[in-house]
PDB file of N, CA and C in Angstrom:
ATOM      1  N   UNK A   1      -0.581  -7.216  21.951  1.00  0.00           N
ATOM      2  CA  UNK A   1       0.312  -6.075  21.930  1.00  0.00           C
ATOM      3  C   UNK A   1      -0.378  -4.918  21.214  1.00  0.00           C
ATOM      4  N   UNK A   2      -0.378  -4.130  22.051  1.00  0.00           N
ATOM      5  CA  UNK A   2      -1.129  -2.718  21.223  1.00  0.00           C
ATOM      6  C   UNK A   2       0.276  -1.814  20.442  1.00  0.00           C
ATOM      7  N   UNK A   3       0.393  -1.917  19.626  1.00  0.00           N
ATOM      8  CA  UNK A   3       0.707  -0.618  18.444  1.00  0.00           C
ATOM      9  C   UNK A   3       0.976   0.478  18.822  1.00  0.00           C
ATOM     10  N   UNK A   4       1.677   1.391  19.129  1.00  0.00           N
ATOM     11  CA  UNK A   4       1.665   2.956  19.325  1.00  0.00           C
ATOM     12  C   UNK A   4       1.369   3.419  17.645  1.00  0.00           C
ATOM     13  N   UNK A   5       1.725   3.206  16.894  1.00  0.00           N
ATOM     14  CA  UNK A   5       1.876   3.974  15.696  1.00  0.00           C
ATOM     15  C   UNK A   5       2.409   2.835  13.924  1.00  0.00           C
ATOM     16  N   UNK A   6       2.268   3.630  13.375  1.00  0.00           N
ATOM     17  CA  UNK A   6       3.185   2.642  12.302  1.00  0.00           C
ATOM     18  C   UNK A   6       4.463   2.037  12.003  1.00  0.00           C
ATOM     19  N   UNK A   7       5.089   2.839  13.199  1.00  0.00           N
ATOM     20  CA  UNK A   7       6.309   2.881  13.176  1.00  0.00           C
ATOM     21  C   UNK A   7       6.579   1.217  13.854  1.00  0.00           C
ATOM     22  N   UNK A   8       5.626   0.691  14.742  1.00  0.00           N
ATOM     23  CA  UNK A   8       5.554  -0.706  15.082  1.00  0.00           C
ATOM     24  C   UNK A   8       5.471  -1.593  14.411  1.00  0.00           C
ATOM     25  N   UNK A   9       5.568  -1.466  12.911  1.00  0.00           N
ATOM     26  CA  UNK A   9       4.611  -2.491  11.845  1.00  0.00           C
ATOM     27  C   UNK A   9       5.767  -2.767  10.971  1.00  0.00           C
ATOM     28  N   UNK A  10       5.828  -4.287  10.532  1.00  0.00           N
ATOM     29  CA  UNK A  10       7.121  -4.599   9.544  1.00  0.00           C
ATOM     30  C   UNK A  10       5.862  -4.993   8.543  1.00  0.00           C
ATOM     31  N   UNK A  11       6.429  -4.787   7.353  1.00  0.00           N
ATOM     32  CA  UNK A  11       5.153  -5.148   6.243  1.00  0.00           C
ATOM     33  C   UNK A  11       6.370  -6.305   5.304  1.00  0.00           C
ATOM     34  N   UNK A  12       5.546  -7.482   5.541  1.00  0.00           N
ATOM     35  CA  UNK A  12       6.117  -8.468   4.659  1.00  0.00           C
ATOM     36  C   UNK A  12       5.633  -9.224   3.808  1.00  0.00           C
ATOM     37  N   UNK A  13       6.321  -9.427   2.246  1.00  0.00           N
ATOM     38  CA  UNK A  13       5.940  -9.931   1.228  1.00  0.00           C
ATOM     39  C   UNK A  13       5.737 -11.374   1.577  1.00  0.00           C
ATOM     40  N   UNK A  14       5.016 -11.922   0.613  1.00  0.00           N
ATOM     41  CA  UNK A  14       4.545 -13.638   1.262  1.00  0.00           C
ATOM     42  C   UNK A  14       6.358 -14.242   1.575  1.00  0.00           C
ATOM     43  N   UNK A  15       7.284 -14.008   0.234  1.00  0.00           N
ATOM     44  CA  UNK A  15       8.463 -14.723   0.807  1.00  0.00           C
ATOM     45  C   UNK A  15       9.381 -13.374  -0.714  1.00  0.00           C
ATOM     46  N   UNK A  16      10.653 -13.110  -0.614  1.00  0.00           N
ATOM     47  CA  UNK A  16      11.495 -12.365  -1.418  1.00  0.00           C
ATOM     48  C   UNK A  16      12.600 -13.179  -2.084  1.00  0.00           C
ATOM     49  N   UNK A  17      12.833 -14.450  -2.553  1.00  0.00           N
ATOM     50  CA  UNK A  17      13.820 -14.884  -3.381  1.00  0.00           C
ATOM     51  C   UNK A  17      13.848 -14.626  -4.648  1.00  0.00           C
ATOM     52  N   UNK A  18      12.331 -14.098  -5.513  1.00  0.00           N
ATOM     53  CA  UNK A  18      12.154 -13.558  -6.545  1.00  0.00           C
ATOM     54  C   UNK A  18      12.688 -12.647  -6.609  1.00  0.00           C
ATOM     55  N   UNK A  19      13.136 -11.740  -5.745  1.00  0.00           N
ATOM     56  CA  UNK A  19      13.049 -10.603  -6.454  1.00  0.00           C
ATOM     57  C   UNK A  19      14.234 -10.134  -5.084  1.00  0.00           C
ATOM     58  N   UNK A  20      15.487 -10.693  -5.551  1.00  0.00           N
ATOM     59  CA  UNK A  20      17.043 -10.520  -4.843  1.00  0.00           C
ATOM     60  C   UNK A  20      17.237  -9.077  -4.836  1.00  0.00           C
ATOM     61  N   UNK A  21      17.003  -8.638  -5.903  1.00  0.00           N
ATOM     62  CA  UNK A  21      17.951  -7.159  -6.178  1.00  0.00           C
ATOM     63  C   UNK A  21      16.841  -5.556  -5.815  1.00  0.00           C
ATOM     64  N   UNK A  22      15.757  -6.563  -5.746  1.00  0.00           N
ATOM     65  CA  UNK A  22      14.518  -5.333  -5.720  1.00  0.00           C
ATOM     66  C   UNK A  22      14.509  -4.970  -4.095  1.00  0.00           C
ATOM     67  N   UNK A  23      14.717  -3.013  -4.239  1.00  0.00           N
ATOM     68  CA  UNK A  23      14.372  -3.067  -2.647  1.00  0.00           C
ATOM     69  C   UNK A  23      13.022  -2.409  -1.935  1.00  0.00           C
ATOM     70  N   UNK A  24      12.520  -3.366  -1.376  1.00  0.00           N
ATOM     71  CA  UNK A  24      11.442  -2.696  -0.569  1.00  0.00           C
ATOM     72  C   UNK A  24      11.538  -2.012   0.314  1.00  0.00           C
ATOM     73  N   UNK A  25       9.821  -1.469   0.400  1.00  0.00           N
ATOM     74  CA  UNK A  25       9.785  -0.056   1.133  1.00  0.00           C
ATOM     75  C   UNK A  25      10.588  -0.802   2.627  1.00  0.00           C
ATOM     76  N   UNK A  26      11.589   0.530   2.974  1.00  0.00           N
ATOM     77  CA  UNK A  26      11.941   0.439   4.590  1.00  0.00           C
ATOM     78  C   UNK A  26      12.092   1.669   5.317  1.00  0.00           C
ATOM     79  N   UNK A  27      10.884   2.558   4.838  1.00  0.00           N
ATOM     80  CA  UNK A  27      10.600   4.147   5.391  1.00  0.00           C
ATOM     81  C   UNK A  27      10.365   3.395   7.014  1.00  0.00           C
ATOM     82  N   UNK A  28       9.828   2.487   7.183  1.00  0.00           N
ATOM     83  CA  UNK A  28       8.932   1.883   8.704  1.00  0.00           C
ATOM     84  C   UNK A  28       9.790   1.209   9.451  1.00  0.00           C
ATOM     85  N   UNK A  29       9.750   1.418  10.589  1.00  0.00           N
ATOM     86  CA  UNK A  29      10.217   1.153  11.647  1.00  0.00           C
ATOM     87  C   UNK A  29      10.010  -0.757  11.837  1.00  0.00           C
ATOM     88  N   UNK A  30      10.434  -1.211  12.467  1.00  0.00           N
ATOM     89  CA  UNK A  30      10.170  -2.445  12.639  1.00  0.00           C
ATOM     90  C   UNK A  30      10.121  -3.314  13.776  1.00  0.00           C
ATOM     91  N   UNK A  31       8.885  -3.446  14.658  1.00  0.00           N
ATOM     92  CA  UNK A  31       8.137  -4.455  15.834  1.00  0.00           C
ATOM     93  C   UNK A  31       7.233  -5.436  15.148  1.00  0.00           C
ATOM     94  N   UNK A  32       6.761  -5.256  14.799  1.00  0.00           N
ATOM     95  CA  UNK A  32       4.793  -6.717  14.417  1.00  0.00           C
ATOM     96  C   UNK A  32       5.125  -6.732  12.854  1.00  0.00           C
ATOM     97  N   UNK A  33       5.450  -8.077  12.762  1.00  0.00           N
ATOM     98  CA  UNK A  33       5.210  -8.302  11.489  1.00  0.00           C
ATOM     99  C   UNK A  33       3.547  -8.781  10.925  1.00  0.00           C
ATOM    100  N   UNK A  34       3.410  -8.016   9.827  1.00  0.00           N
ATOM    101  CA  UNK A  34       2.415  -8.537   8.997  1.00  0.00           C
ATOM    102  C   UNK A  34       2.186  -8.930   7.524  1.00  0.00           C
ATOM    103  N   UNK A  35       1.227  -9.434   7.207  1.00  0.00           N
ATOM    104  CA  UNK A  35       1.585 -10.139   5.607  1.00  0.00           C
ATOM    105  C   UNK A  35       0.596  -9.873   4.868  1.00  0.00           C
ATOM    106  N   UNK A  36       0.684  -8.524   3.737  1.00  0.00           N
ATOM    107  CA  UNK A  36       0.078  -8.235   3.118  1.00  0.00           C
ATOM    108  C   UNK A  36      -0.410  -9.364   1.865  1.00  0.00           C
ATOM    109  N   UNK A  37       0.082 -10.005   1.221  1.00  0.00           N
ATOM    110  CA  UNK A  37      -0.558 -11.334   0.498  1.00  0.00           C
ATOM    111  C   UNK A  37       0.631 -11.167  -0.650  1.00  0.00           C
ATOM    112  N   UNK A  38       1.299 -10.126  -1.185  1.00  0.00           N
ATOM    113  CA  UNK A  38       1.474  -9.493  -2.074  1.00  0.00           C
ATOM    114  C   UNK A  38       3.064  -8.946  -2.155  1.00  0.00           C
ATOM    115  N   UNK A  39       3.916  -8.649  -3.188  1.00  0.00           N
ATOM    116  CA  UNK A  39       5.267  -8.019  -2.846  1.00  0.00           C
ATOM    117  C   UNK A  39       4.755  -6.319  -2.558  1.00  0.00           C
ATOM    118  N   UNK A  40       5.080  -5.732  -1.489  1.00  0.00           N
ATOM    119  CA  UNK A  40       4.767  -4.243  -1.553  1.00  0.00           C
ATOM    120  C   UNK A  40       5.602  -3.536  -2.220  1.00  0.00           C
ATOM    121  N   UNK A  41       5.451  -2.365  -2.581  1.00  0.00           N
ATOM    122  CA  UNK A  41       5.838  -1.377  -3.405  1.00  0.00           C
ATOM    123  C   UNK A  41       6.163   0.070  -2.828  1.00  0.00           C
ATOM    124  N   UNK A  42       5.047   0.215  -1.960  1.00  0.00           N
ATOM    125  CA  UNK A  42       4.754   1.607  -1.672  1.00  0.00           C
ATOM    126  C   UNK A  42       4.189   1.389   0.141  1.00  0.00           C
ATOM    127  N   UNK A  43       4.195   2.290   0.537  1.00  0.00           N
ATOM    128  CA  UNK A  43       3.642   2.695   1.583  1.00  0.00           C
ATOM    129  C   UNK A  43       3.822   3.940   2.178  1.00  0.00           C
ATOM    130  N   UNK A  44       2.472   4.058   2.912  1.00  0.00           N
ATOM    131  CA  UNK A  44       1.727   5.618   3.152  1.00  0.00           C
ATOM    132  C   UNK A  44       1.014   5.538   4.442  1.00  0.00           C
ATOM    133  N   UNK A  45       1.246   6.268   5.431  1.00  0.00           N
ATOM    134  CA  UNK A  45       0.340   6.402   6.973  1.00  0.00           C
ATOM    135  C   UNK A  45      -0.396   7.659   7.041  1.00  0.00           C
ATOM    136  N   UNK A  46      -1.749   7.425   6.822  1.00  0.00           N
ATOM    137  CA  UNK A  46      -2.379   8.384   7.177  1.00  0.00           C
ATOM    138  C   UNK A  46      -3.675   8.115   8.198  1.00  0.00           C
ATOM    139  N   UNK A  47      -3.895   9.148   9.088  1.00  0.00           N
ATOM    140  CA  UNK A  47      -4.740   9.074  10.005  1.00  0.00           C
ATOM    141  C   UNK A  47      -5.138   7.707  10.719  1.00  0.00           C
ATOM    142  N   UNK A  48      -3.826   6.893  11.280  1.00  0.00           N
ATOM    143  CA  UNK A  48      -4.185   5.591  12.106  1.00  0.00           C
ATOM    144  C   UNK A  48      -3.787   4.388  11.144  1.00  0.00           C
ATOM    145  N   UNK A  49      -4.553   4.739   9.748  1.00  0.00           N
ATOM    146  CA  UNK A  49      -3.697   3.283   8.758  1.00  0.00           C
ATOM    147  C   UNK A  49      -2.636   3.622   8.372  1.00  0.00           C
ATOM    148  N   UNK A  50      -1.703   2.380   7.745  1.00  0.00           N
ATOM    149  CA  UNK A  50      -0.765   2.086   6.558  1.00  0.00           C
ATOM    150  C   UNK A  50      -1.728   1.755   5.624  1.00  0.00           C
ATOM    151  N   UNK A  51      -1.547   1.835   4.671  1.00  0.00           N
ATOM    152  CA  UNK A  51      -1.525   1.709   3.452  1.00  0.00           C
ATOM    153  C   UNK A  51      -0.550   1.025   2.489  1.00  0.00           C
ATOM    154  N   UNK A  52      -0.710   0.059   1.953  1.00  0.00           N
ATOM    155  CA  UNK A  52       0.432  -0.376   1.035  1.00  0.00           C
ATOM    156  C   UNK A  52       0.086  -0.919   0.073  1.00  0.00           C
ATOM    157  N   UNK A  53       1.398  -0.298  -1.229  1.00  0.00           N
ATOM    158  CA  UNK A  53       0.606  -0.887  -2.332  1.00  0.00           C
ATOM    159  C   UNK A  53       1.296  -2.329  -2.773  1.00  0.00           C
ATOM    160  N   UNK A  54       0.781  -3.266  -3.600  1.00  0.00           N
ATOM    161  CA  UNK A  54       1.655  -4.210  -3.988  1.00  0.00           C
ATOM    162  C   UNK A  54       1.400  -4.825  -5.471  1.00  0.00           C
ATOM    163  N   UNK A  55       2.037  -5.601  -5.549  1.00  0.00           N
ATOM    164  CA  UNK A  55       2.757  -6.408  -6.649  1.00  0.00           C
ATOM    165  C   UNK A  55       1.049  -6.472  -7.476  1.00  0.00           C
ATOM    166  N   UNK A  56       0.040  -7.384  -6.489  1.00  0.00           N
ATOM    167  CA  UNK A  56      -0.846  -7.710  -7.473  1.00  0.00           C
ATOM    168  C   UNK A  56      -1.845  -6.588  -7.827  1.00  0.00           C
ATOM    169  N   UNK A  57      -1.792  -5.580  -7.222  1.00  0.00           N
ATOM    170  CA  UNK A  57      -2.940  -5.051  -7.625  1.00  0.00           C
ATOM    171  C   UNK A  57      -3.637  -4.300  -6.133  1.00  0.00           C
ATOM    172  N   UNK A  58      -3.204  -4.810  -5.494  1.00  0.00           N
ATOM    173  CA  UNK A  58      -4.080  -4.421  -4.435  1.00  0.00           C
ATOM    174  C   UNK A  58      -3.518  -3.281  -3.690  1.00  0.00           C
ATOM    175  N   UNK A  59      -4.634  -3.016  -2.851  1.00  0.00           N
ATOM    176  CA  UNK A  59      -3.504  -1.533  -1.597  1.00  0.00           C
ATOM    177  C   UNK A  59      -4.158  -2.415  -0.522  1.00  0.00           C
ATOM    178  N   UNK A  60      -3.633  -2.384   0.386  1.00  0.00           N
ATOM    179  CA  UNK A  60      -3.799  -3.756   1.890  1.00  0.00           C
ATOM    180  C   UNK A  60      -4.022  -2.283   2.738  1.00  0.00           C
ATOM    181  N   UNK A  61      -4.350  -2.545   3.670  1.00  0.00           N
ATOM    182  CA  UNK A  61      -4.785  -1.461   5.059  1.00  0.00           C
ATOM    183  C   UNK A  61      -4.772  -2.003   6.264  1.00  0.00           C
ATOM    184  N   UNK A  62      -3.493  -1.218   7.034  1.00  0.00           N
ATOM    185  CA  UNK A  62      -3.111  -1.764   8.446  1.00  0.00           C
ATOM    186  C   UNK A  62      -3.779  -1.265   9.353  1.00  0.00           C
ATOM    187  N   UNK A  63      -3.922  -1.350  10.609  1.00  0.00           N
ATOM    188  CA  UNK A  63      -4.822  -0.688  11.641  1.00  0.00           C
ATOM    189  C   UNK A  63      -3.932  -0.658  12.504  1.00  0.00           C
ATOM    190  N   UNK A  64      -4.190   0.414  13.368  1.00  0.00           N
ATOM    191  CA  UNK A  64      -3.173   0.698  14.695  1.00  0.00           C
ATOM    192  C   UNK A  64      -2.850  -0.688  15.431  1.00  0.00           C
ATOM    193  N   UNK A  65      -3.946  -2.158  15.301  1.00  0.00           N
ATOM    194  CA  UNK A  65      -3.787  -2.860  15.978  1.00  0.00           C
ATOM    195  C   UNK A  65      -2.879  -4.561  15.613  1.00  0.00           C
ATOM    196  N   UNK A  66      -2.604  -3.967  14.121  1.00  0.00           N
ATOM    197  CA  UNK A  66      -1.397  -4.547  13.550  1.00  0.00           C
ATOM    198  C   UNK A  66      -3.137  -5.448  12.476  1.00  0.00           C
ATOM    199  N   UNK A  67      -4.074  -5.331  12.493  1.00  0.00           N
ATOM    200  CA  UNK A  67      -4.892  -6.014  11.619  1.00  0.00           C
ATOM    201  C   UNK A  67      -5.039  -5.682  10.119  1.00  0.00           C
ATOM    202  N   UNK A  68      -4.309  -6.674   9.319  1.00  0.00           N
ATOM    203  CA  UNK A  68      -4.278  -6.300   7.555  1.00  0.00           C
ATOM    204  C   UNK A  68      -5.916  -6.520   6.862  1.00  0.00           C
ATOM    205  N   UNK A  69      -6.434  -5.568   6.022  1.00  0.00           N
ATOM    206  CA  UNK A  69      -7.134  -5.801   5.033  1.00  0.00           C
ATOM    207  C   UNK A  69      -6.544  -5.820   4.050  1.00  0.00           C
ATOM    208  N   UNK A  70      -6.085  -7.259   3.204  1.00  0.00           N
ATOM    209  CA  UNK A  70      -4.978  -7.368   1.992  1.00  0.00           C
ATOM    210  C   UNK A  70      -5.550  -6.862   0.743  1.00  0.00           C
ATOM    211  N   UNK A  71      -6.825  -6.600   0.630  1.00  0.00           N
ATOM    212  CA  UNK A  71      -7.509  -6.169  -0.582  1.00  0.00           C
ATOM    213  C   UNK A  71      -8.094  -4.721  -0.586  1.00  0.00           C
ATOM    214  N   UNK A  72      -8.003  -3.825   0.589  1.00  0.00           N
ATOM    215  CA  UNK A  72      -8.993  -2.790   0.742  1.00  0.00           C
ATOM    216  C   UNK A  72      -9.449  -2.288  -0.266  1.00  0.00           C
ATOM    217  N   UNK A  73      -8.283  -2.096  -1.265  1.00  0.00           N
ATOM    218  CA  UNK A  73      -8.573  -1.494  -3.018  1.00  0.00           C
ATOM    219  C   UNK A  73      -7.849  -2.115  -3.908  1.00  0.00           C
ATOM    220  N   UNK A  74      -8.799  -2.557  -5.167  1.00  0.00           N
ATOM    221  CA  UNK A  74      -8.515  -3.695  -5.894  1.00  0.00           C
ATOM    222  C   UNK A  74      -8.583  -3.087  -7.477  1.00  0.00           C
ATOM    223  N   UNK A  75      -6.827  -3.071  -7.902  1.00  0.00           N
ATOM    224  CA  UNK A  75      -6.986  -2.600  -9.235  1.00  0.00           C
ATOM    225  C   UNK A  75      -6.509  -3.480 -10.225  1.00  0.00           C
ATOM    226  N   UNK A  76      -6.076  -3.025 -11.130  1.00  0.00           N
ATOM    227  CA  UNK A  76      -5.671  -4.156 -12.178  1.00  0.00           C
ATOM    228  C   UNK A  76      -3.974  -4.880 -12.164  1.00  0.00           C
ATOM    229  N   UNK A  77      -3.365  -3.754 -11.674  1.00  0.00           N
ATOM    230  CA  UNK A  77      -1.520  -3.862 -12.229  1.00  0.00           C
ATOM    231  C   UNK A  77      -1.261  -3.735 -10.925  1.00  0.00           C
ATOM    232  N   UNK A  78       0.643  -3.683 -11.002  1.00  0.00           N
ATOM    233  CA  UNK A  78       0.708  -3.150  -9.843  1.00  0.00           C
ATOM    234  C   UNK A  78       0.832  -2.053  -9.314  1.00  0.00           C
ATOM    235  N   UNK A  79       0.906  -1.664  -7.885  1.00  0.00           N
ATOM    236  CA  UNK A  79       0.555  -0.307  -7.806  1.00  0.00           C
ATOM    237  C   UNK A  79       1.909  -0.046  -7.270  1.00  0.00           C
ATOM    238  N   UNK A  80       2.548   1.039  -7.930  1.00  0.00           N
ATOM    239  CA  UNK A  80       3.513   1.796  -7.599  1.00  0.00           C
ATOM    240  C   UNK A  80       4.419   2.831  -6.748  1.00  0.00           C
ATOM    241  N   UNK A  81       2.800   3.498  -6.379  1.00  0.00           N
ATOM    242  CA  UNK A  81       3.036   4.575  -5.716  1.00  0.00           C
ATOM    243  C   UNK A  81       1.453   4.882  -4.842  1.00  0.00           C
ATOM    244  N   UNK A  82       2.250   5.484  -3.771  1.00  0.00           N
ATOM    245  CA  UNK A  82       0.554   5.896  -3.262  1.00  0.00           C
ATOM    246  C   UNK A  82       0.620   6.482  -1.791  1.00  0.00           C
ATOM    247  N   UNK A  83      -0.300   7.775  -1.777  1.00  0.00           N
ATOM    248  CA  UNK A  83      -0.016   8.950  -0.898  1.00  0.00           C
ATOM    249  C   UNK A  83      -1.496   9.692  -0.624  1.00  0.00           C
ATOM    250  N   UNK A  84      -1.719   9.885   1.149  1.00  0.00           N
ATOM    251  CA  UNK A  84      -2.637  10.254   1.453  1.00  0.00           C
ATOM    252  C   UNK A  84      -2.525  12.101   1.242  1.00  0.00           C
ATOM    253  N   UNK A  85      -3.876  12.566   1.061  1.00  0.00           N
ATOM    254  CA  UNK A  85      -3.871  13.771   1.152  1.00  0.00           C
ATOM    255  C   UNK A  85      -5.403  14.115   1.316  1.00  0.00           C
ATOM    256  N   UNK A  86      -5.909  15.065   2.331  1.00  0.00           N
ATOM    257  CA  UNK A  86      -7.273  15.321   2.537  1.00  0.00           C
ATOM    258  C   UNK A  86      -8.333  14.492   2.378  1.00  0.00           C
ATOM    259  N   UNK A  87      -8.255  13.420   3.280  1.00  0.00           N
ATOM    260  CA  UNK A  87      -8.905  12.425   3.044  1.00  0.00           C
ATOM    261  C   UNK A  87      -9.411  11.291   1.737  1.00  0.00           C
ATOM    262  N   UNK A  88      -8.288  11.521   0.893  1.00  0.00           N
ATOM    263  CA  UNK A  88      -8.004  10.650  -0.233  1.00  0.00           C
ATOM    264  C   UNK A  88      -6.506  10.284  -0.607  1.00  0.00           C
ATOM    265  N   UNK A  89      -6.909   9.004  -1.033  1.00  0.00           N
ATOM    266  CA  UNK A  89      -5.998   8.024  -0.941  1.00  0.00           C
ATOM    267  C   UNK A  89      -5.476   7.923  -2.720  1.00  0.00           C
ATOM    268  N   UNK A  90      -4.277   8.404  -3.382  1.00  0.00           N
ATOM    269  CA  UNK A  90      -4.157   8.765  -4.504  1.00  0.00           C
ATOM    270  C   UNK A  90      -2.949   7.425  -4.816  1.00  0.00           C
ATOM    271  N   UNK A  91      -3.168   6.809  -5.734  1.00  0.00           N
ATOM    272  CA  UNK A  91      -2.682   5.411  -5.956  1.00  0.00           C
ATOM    273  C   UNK A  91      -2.192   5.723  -7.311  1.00  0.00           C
ATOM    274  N   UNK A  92      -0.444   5.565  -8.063  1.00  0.00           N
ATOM    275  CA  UNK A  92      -0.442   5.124  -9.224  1.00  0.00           C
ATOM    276  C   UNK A  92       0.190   4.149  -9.555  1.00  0.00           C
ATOM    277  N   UNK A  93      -0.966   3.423 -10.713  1.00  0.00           N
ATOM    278  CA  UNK A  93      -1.017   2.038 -10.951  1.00  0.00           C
ATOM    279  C   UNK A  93      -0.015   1.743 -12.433  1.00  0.00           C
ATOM    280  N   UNK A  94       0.821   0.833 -12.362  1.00  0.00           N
ATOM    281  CA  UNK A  94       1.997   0.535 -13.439  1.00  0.00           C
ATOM    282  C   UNK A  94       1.346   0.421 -14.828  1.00  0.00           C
ATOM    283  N   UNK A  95       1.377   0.773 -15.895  1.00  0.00           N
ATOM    284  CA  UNK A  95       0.938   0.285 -17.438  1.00  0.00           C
ATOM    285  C   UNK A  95       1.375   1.050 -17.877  1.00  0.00           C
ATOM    286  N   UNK A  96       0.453   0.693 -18.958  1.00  0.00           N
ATOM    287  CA  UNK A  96       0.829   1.653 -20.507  1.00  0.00           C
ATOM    288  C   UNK A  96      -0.374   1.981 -20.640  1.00  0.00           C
ATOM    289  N   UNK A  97      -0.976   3.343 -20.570  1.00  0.00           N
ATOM    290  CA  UNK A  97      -0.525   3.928 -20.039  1.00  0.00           C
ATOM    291  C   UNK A  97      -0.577   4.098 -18.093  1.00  0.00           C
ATOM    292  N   UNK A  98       0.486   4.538 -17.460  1.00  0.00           N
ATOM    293  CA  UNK A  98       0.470   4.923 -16.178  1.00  0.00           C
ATOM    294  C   UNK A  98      -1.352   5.462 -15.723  1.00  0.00           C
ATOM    295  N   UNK A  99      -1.561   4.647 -14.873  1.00  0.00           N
ATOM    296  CA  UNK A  99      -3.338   5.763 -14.126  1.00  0.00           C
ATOM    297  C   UNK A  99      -2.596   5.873 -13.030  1.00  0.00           C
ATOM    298  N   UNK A 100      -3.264   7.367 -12.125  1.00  0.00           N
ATOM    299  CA  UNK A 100      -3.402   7.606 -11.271  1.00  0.00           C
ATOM    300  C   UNK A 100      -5.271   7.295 -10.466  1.00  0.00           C
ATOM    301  N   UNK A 101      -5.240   6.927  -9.958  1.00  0.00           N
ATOM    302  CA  UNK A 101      -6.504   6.670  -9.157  1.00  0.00           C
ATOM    303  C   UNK A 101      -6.629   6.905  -7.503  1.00  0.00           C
ATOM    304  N   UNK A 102      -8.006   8.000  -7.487  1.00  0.00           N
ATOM    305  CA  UNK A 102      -7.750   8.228  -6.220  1.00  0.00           C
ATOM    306  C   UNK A 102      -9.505   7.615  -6.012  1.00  0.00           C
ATOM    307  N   UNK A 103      -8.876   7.556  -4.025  1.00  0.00           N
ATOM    308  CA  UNK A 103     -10.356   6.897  -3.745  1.00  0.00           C
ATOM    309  C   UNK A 103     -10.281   7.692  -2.671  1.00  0.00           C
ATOM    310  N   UNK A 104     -11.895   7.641  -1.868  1.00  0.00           N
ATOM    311  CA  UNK A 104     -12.045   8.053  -0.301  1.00  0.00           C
ATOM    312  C   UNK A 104     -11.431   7.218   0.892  1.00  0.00           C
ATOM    313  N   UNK A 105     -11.351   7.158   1.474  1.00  0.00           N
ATOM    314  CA  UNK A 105     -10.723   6.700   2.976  1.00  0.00           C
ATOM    315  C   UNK A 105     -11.815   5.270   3.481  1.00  0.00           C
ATOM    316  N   UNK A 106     -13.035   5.254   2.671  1.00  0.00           N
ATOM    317  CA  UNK A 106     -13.593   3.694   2.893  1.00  0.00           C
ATOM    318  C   UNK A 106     -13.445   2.834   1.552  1.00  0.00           C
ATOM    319  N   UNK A 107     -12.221   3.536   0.276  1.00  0.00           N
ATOM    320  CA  UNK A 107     -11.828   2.556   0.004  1.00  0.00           C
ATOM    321  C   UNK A 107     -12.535   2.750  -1.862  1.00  0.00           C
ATOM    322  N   UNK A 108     -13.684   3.743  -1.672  1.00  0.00           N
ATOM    323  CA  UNK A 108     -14.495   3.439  -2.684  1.00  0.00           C
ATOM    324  C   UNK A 108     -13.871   4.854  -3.883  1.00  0.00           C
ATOM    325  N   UNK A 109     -13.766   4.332  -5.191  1.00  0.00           N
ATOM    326  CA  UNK A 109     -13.261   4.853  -6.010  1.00  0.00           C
ATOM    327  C   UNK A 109     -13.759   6.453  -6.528  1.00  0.00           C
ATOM    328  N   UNK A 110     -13.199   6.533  -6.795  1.00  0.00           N
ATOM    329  CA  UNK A 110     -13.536   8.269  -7.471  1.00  0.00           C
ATOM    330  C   UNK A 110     -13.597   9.168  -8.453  1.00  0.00           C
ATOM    331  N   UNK A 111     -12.447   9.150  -8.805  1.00  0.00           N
ATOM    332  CA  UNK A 111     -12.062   8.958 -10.344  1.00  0.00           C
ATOM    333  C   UNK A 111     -10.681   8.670 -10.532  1.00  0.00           C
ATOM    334  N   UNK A 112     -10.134   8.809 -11.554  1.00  0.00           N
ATOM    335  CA  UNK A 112      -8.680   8.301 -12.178  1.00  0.00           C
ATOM    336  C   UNK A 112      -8.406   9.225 -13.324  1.00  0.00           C
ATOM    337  N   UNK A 113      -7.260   9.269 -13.457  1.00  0.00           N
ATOM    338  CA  UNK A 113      -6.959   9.888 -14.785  1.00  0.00           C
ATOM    339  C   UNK A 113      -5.646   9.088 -15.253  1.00  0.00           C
ATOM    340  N   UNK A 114      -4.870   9.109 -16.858  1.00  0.00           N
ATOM    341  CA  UNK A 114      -4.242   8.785 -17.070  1.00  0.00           C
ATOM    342  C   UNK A 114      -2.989   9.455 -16.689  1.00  0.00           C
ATOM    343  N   UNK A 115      -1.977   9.061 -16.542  1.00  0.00           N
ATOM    344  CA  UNK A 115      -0.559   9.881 -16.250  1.00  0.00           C
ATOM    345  C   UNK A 115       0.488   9.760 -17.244  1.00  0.00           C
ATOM    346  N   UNK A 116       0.764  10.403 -18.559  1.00  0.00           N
ATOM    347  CA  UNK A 116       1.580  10.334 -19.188  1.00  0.00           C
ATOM    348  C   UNK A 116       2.608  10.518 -19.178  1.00  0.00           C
ATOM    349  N   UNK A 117       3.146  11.565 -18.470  1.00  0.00           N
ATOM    350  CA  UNK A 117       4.420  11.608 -18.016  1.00  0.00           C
ATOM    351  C   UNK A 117       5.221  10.805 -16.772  1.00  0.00           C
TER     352      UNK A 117
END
């Protein structure tokens, strides 16, 4: 089955009884399920991928053809939030303190800064 868009893609946590009251992302439309490894948090479509962030640490990367990379970017916490803009991929990651971390579009890091507010 070919994909038109993201809007084809259900993004699913390995299983949700942990976490009854928590609600995940449901900006996305729902045809092809796939299984990021991870509880997601966030998700972002830019230029052909999803993007999603999750529970462990990771941001996973969907392809128009429903194919997950569960690790594309590998940080410490979980990631919260995360949004494409001009060919970077800007991720913020949960602690004390909050980072923001942005990378390029193959994934590879760039810099980060802390986010205090």
């Amino acid at each position: 089955m070919k994909l038109e868009s993201a809007d084809d893609i259900i993004i699913n946590p390995p299983n949700t009884h942990y976490l009854p009251n928590r609600a995940l992302p449901t900006s996305i439309q729902l045809i092809k399920q796939v299984n990021v490894g991870s509880y997601p948090d966030a998700v972002c479509h830019y230029k052909g991928y999803t993007y999603v962030g999750c529970a462990n640490g990771a941001v996973g990367r969907i392809d128009e053809g429903g194919q997950v990379t569960p690790s594309f970017i590998k940080l410490t916490n979980w990631v919260t939030g995360i949004i494409a803009h001009e060919d970077r991929l800007y991720t913020l990651m949960y602690g004390q303190p909050y980072t923001v971390y942005v990378h390029d579009l193959t994934g590879q890091q760039l810099h980060s800064w802390i986010h205090e507010d």
